[in-house]
PDB file of N, CA and C in Angstrom:
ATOM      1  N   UNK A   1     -46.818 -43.794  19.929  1.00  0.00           N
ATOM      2  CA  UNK A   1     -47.304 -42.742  20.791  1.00  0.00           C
ATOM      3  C   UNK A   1     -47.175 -43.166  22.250  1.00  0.00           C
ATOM      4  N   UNK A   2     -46.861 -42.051  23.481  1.00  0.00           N
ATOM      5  CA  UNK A   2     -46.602 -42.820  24.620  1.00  0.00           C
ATOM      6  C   UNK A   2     -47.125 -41.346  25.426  1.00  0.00           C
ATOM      7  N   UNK A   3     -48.125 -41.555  26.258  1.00  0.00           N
ATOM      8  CA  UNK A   3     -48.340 -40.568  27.145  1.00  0.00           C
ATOM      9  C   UNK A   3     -47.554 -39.564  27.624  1.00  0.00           C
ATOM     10  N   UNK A   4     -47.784 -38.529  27.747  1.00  0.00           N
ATOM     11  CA  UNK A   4     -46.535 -37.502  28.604  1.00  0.00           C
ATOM     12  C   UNK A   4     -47.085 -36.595  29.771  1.00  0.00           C
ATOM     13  N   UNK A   5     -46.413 -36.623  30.914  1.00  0.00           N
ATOM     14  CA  UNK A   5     -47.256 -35.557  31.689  1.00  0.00           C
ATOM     15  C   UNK A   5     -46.614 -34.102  31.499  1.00  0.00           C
ATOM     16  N   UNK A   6     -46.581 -32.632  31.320  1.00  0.00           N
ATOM     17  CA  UNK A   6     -46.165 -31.662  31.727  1.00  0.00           C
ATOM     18  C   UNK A   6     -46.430 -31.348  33.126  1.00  0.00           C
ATOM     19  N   UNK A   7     -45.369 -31.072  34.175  1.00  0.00           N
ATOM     20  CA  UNK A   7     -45.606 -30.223  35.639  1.00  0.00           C
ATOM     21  C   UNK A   7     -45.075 -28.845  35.915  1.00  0.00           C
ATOM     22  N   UNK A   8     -46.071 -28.387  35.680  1.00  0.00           N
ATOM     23  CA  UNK A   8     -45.917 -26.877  36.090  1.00  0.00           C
ATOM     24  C   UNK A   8     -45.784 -26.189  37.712  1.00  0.00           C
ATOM     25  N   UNK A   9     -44.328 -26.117  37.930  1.00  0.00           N
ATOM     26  CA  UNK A   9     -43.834 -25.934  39.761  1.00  0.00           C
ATOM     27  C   UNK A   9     -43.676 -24.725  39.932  1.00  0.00           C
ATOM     28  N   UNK A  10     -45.230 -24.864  40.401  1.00  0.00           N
ATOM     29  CA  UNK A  10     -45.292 -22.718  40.773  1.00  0.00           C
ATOM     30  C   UNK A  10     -44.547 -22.391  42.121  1.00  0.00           C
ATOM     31  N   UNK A  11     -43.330 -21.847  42.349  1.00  0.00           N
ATOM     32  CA  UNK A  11     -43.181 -21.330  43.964  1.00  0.00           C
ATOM     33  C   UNK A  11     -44.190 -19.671  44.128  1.00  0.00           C
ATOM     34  N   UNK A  12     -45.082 -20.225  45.252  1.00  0.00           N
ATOM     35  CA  UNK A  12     -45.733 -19.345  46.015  1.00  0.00           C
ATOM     36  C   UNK A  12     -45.372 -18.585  47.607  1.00  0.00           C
ATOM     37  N   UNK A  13     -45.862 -17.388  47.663  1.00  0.00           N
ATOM     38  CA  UNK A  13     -45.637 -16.928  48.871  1.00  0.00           C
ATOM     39  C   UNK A  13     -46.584 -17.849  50.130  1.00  0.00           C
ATOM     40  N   UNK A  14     -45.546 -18.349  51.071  1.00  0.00           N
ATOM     41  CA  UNK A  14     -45.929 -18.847  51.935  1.00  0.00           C
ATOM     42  C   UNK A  14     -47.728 -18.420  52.312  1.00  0.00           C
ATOM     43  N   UNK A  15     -48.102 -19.579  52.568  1.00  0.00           N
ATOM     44  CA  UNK A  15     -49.967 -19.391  53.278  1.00  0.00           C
ATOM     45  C   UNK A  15     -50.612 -19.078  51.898  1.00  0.00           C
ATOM     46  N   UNK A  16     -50.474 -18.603  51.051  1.00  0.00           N
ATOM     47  CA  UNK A  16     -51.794 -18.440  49.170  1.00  0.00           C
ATOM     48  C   UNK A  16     -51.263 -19.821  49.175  1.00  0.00           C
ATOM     49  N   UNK A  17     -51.199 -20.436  48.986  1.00  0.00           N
ATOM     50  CA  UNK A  17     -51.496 -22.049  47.938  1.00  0.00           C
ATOM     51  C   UNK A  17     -52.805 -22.399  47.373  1.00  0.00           C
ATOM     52  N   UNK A  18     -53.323 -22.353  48.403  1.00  0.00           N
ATOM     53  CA  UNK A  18     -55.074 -22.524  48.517  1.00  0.00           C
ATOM     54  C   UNK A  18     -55.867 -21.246  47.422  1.00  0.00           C
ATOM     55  N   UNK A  19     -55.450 -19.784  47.438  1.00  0.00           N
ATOM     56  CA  UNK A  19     -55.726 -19.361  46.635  1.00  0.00           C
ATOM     57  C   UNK A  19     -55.166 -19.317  45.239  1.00  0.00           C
ATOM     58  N   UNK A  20     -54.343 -19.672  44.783  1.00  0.00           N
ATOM     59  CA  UNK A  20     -53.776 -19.887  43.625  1.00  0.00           C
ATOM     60  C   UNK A  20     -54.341 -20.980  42.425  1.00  0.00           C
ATOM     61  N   UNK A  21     -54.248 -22.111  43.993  1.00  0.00           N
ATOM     62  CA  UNK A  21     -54.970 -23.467  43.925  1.00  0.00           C
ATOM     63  C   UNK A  21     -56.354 -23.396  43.148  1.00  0.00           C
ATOM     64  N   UNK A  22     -57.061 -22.728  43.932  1.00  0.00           N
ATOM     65  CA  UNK A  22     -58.244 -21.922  43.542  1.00  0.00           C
ATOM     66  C   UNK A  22     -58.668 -21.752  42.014  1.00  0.00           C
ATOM     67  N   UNK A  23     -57.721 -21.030  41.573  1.00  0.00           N
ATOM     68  CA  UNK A  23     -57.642 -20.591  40.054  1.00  0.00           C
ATOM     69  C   UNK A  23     -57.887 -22.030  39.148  1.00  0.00           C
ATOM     70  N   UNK A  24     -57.664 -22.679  39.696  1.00  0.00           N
ATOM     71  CA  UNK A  24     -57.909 -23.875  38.680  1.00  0.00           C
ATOM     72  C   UNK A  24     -59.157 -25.210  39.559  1.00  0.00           C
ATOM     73  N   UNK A  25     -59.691 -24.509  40.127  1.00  0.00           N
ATOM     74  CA  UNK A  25     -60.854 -25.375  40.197  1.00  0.00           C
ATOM     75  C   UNK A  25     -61.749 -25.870  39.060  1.00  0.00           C
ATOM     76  N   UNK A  26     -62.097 -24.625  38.490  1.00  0.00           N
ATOM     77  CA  UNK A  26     -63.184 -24.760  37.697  1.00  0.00           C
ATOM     78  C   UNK A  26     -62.503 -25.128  36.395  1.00  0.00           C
ATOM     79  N   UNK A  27     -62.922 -25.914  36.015  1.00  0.00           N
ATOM     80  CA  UNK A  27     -62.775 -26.671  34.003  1.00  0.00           C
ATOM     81  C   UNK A  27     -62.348 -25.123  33.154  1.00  0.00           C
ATOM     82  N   UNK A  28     -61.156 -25.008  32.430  1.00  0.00           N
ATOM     83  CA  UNK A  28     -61.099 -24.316  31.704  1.00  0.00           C
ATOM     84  C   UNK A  28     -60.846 -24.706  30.000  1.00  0.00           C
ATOM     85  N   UNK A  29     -60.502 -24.366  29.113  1.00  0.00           N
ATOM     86  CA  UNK A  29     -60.310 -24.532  27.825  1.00  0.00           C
ATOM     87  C   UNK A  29     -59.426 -25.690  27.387  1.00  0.00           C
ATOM     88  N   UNK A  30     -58.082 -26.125  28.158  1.00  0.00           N
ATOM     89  CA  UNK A  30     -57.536 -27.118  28.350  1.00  0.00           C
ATOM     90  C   UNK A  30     -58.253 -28.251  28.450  1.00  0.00           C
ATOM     91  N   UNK A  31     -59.348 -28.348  29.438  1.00  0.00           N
ATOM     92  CA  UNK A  31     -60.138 -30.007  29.754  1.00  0.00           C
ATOM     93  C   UNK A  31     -60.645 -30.218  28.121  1.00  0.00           C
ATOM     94  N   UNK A  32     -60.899 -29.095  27.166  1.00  0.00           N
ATOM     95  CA  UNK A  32     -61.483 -29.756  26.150  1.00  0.00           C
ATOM     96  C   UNK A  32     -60.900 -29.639  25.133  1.00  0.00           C
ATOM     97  N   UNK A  33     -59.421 -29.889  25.224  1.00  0.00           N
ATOM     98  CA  UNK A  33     -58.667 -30.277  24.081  1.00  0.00           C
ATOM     99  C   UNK A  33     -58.150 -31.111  23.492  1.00  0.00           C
ATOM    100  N   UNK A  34     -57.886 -31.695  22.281  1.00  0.00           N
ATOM    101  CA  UNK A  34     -57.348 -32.888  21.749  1.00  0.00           C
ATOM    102  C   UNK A  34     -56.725 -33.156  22.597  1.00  0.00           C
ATOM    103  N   UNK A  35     -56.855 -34.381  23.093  1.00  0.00           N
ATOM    104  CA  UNK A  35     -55.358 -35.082  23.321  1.00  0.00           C
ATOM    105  C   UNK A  35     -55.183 -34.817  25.027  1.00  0.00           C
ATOM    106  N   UNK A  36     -55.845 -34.328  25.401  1.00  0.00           N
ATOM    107  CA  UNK A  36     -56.006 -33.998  27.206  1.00  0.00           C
ATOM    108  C   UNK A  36     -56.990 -35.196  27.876  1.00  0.00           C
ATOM    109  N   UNK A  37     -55.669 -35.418  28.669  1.00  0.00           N
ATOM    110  CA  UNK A  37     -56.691 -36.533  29.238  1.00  0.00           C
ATOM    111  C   UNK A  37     -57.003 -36.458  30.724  1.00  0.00           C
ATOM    112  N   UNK A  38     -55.998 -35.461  31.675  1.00  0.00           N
ATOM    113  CA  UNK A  38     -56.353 -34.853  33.107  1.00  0.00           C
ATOM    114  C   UNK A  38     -55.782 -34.234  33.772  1.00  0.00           C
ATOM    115  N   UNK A  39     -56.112 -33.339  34.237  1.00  0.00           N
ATOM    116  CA  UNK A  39     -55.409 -32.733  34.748  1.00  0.00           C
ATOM    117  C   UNK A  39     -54.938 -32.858  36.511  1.00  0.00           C
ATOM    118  N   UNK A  40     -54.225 -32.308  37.211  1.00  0.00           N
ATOM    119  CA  UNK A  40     -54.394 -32.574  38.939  1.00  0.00           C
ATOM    120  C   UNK A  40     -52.811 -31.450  39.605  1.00  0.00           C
ATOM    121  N   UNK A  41     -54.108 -31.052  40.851  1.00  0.00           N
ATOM    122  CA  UNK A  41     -53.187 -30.374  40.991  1.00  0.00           C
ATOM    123  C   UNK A  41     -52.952 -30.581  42.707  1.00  0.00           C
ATOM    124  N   UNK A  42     -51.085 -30.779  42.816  1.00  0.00           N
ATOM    125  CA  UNK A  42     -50.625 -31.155  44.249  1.00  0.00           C
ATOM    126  C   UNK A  42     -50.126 -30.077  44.752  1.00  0.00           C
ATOM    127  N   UNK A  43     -49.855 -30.152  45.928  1.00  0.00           N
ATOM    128  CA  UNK A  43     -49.053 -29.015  46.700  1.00  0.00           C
ATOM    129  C   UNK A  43     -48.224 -30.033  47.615  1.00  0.00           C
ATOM    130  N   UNK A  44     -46.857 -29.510  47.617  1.00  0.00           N
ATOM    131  CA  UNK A  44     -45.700 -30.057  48.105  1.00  0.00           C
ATOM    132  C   UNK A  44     -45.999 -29.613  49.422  1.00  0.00           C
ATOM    133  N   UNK A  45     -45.275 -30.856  50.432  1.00  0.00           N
ATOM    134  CA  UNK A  45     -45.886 -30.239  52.125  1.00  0.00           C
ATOM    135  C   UNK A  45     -44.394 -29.922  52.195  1.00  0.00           C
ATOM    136  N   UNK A  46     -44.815 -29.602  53.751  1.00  0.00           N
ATOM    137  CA  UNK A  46     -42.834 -29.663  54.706  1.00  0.00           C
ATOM    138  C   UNK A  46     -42.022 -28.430  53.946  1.00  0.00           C
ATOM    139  N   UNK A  47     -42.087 -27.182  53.528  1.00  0.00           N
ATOM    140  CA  UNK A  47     -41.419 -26.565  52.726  1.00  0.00           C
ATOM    141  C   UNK A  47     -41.354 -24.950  53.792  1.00  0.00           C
ATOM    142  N   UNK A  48     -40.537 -24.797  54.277  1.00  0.00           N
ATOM    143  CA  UNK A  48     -40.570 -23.547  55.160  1.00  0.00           C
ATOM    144  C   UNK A  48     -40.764 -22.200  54.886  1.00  0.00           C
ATOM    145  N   UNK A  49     -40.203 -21.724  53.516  1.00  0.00           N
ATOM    146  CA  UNK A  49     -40.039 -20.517  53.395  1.00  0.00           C
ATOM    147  C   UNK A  49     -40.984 -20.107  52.391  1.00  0.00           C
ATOM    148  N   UNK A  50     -42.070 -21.613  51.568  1.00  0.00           N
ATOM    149  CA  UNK A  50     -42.995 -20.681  50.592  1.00  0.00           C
ATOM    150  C   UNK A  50     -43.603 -21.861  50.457  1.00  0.00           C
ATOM    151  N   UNK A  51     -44.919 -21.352  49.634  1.00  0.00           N
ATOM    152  CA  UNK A  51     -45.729 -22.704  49.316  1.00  0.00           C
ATOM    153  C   UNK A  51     -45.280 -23.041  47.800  1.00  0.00           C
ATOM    154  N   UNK A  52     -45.272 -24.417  47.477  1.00  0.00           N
ATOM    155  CA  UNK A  52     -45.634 -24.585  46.369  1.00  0.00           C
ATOM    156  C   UNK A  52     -46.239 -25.566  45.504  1.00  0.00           C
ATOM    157  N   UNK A  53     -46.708 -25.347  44.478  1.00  0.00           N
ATOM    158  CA  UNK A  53     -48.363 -26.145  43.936  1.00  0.00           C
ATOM    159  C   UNK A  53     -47.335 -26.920  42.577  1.00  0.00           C
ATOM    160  N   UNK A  54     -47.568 -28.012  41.679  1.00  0.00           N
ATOM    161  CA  UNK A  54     -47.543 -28.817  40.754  1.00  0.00           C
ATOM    162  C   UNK A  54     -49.081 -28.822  40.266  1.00  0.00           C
ATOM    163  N   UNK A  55     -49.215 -28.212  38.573  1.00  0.00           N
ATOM    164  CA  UNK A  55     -50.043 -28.337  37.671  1.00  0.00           C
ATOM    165  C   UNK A  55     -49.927 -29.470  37.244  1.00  0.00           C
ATOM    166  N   UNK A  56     -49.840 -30.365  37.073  1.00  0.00           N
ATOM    167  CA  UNK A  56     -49.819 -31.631  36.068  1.00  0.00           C
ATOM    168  C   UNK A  56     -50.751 -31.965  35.257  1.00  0.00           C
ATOM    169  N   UNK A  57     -50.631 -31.815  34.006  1.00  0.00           N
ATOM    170  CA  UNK A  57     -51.590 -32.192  33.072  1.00  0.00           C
ATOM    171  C   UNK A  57     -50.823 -33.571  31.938  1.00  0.00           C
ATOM    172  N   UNK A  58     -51.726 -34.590  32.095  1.00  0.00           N
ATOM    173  CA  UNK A  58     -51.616 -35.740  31.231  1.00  0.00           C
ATOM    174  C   UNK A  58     -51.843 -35.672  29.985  1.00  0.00           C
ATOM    175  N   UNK A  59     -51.267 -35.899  28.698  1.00  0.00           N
ATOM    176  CA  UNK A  59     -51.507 -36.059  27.290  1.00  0.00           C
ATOM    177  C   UNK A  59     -51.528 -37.217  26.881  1.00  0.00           C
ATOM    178  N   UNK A  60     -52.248 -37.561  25.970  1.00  0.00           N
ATOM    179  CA  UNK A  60     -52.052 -38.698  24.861  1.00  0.00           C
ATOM    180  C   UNK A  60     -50.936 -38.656  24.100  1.00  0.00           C
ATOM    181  N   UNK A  61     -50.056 -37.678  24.028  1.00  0.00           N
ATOM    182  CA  UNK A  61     -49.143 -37.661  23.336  1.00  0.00           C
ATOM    183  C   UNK A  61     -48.166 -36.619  23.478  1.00  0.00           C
ATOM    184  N   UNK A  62     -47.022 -36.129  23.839  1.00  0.00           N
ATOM    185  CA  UNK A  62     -46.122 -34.969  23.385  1.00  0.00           C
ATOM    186  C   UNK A  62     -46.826 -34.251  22.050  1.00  0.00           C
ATOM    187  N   UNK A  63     -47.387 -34.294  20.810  1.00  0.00           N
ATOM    188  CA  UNK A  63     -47.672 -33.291  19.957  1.00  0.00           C
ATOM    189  C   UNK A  63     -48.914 -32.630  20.256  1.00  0.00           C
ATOM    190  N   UNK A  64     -49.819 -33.149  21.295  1.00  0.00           N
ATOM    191  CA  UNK A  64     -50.940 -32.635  21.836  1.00  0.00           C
ATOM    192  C   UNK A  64     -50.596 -31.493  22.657  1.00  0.00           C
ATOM    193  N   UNK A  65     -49.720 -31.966  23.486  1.00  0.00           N
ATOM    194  CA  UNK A  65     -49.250 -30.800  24.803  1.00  0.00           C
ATOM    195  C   UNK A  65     -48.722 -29.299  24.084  1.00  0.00           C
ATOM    196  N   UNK A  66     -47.636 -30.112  22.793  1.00  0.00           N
ATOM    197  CA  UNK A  66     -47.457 -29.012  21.825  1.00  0.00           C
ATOM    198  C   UNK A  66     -48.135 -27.845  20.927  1.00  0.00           C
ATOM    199  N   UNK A  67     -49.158 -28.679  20.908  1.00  0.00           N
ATOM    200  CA  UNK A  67     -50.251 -27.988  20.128  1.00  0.00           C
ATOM    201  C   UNK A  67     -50.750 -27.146  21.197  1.00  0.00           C
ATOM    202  N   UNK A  68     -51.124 -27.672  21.940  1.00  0.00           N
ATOM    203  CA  UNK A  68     -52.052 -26.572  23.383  1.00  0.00           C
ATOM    204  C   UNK A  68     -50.827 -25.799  23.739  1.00  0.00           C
ATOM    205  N   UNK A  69     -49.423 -25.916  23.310  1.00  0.00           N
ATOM    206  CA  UNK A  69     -48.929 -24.448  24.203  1.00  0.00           C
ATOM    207  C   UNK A  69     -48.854 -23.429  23.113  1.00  0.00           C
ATOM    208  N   UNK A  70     -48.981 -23.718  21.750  1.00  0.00           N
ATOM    209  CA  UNK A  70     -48.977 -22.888  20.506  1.00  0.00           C
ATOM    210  C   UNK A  70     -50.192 -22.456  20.519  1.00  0.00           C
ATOM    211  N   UNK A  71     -51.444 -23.053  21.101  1.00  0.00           N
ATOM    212  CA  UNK A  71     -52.782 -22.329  20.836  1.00  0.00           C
ATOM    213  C   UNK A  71     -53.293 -21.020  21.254  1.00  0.00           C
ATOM    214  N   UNK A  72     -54.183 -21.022  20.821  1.00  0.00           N
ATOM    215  CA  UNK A  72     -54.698 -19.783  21.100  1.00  0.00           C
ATOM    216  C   UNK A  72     -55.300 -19.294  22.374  1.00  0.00           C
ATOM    217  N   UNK A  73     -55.750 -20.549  22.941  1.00  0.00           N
ATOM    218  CA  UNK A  73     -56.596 -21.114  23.917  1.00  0.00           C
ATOM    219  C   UNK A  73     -55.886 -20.802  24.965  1.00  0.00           C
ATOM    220  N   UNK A  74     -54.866 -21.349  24.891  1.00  0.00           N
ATOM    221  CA  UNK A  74     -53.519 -21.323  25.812  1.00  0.00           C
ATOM    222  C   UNK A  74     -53.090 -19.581  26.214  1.00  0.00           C
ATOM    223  N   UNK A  75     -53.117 -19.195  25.181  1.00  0.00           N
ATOM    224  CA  UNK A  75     -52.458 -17.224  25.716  1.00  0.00           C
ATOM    225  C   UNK A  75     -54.057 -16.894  26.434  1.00  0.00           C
ATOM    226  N   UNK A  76     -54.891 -17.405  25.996  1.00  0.00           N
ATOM    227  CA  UNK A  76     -56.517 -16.778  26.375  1.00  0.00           C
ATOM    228  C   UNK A  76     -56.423 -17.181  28.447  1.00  0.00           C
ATOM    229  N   UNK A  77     -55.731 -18.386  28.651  1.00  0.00           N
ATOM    230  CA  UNK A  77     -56.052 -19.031  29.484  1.00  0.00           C
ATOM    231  C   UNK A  77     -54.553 -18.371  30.178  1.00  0.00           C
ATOM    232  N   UNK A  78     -54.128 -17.855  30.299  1.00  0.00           N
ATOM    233  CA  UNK A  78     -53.027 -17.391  30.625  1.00  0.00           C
ATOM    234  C   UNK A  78     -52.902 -15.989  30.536  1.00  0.00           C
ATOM    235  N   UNK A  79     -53.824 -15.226  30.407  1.00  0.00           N
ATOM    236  CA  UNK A  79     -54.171 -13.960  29.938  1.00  0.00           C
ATOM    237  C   UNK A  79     -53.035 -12.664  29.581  1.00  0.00           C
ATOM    238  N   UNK A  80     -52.603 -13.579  28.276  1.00  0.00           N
ATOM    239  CA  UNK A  80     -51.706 -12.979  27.416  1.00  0.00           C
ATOM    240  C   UNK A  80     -52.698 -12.578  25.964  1.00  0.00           C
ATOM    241  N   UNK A  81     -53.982 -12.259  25.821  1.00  0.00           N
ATOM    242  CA  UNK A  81     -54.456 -11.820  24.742  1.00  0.00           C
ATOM    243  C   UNK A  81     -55.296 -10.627  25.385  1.00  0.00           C
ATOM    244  N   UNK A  82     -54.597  -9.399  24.711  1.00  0.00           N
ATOM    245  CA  UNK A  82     -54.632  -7.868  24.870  1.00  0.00           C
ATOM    246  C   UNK A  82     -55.228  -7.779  26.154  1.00  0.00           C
ATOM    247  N   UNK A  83     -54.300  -8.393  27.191  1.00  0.00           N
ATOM    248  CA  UNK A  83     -54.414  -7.307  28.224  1.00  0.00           C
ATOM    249  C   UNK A  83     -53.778  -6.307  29.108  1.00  0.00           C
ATOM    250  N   UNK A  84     -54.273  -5.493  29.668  1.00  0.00           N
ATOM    251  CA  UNK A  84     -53.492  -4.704  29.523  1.00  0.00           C
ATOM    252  C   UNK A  84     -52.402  -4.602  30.798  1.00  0.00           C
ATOM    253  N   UNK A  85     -51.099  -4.113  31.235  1.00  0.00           N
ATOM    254  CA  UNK A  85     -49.886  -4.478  31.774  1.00  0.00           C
ATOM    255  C   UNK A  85     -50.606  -4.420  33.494  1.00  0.00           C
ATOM    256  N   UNK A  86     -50.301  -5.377  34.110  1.00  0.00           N
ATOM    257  CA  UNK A  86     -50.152  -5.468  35.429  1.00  0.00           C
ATOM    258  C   UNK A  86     -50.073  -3.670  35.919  1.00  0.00           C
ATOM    259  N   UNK A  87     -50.623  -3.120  37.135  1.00  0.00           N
ATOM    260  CA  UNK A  87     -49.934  -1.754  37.614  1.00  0.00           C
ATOM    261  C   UNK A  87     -49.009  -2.582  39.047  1.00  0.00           C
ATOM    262  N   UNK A  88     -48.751  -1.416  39.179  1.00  0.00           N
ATOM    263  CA  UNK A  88     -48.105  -1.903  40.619  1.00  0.00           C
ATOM    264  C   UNK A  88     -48.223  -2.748  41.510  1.00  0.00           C
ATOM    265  N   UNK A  89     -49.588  -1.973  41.998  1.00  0.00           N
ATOM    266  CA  UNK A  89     -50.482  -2.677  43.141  1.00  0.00           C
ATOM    267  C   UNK A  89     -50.797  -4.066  42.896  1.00  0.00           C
ATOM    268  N   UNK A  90     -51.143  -4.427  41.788  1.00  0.00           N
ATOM    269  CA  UNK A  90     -51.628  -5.596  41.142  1.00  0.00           C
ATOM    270  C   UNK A  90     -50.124  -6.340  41.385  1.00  0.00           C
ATOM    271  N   UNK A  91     -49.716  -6.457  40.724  1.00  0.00           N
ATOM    272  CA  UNK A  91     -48.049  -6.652  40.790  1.00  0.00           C
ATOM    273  C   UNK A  91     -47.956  -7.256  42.275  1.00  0.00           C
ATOM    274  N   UNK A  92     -47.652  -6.412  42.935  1.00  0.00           N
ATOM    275  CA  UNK A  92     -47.840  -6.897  44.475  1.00  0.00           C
ATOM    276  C   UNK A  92     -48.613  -7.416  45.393  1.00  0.00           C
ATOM    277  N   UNK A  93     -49.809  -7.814  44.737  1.00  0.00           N
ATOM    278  CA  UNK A  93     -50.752  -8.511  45.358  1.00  0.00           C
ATOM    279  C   UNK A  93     -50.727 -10.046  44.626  1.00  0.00           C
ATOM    280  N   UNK A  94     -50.173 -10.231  43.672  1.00  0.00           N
ATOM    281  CA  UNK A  94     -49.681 -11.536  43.135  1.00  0.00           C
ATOM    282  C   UNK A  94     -48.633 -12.698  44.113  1.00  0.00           C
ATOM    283  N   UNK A  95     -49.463 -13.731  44.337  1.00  0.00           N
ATOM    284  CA  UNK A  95     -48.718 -14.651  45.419  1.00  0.00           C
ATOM    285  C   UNK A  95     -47.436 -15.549  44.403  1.00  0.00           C
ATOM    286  N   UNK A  96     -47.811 -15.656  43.035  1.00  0.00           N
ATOM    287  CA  UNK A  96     -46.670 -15.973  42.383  1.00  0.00           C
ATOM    288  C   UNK A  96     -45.222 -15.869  42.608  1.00  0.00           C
ATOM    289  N   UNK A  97     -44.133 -16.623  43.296  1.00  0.00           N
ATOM    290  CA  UNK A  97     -42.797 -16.001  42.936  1.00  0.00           C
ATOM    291  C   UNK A  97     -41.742 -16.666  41.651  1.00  0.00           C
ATOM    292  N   UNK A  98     -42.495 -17.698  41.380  1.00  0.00           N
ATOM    293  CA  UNK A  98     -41.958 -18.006  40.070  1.00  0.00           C
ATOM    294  C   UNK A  98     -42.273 -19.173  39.410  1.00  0.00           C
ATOM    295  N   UNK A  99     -42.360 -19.782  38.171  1.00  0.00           N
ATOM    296  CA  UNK A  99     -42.630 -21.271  37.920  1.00  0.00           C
ATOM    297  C   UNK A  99     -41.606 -21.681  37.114  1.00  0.00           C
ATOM    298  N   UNK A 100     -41.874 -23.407  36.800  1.00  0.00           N
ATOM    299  CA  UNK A 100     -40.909 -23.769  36.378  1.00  0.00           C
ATOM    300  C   UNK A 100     -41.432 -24.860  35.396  1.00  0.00           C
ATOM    301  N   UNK A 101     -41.631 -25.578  33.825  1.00  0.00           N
ATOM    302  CA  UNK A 101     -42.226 -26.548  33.469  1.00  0.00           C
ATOM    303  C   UNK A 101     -41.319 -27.361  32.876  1.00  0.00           C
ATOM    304  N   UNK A 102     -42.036 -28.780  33.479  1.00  0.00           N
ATOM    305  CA  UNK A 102     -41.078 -29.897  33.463  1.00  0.00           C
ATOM    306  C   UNK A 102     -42.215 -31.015  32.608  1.00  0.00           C
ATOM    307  N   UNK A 103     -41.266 -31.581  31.454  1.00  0.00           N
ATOM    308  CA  UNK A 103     -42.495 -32.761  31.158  1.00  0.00           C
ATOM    309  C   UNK A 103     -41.657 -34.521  31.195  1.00  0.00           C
ATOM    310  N   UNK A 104     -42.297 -34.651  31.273  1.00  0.00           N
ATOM    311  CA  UNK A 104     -41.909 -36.539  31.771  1.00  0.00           C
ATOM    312  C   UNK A 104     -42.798 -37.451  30.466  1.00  0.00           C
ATOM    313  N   UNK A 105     -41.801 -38.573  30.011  1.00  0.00           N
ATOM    314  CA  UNK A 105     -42.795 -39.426  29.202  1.00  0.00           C
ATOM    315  C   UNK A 105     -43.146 -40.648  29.887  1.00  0.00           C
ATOM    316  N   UNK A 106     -44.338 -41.386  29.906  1.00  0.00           N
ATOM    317  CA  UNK A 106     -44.540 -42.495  31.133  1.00  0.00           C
ATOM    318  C   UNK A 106     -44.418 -43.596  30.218  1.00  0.00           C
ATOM    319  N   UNK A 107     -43.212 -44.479  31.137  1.00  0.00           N
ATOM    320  CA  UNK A 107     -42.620 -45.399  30.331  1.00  0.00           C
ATOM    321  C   UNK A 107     -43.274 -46.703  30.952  1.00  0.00           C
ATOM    322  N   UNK A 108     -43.686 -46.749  32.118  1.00  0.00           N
ATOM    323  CA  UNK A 108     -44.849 -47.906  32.765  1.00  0.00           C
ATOM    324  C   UNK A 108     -46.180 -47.192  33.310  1.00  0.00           C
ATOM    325  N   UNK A 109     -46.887 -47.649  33.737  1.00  0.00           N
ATOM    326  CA  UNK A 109     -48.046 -47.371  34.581  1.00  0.00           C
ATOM    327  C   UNK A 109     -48.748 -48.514  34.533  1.00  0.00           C
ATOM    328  N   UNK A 110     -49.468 -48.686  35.808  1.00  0.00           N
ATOM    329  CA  UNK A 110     -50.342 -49.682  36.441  1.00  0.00           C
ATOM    330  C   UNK A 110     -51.559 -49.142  36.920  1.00  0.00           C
ATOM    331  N   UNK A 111     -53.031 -49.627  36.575  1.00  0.00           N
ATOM    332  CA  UNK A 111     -54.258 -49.431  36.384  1.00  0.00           C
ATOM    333  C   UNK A 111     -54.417 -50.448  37.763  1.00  0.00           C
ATOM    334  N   UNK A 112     -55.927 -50.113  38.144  1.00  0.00           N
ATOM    335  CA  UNK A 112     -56.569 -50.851  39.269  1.00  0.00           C
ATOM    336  C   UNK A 112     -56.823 -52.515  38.328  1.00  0.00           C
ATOM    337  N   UNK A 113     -56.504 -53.252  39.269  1.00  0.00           N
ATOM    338  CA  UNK A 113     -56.866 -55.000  38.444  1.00  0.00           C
ATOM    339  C   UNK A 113     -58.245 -54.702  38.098  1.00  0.00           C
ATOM    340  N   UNK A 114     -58.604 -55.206  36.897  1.00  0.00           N
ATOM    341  CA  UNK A 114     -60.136 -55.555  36.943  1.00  0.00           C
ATOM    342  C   UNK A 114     -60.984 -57.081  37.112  1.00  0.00           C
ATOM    343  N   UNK A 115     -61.741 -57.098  37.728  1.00  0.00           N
ATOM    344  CA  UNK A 115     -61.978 -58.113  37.944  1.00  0.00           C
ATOM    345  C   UNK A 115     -63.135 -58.952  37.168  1.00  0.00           C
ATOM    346  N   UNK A 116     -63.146 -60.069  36.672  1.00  0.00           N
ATOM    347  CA  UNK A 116     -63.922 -60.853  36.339  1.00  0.00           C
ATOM    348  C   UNK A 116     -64.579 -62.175  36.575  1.00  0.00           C
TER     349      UNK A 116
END
């Protein structure tokens, strides 16, 4: 078994970062799933024409991450369970312009020394 991170690279409309950002302050269904070990979320600087944010969430494993994108939890948290279609307005008030998910397996990492 070898840790994996997924990064989720949202491009946003320039100036929302902070509100998007937002959306994931608070602990959702993810923090309490097998195999989740943290989540963090960056925003890329220096970028002229839009903002954009990195989800990164850490696993204990690739079949964990798997499991949470097959869950149920996952469409709930993503609000793909019966709701109903975006209208227009809504539509256009969305700072989203697109994402992209990337996962990485961590083949080193280095912890703070501990001391004794």
């Amino acid at each position: 078994m070898s840790q994996m991170t997924a990064v989720n690279t949202i491009s946003i409309e320039k100036g929302r970062a902070q509100e998007v950002a937002d959306r994931f302050a608070k602990p959702k269904s993810v923090h309490t799933f097998p195999g989740f070990v943290r989540m963090e979320v960056w925003m890329k600087e220096n970028i002229e024409d839009h903002d954009e944010l990195h989800i990164c969430t850490t696993w204990e494993d690739e079949k964990y991450f798997k499991d949470w994108l097959k869950s149920r939890e996952n469409d709930k948290a993503h609000g793909q369970s019966a709701q109903k279609p975006e209208t227009s307005e809504e539509a256009k008030s969305n700072p989203i312009l697109g994402a992209k998910l990337s996962t990485y397996v961590t083949l080193v990492q280095h912890l703070p020394a501990v001391e004794v």
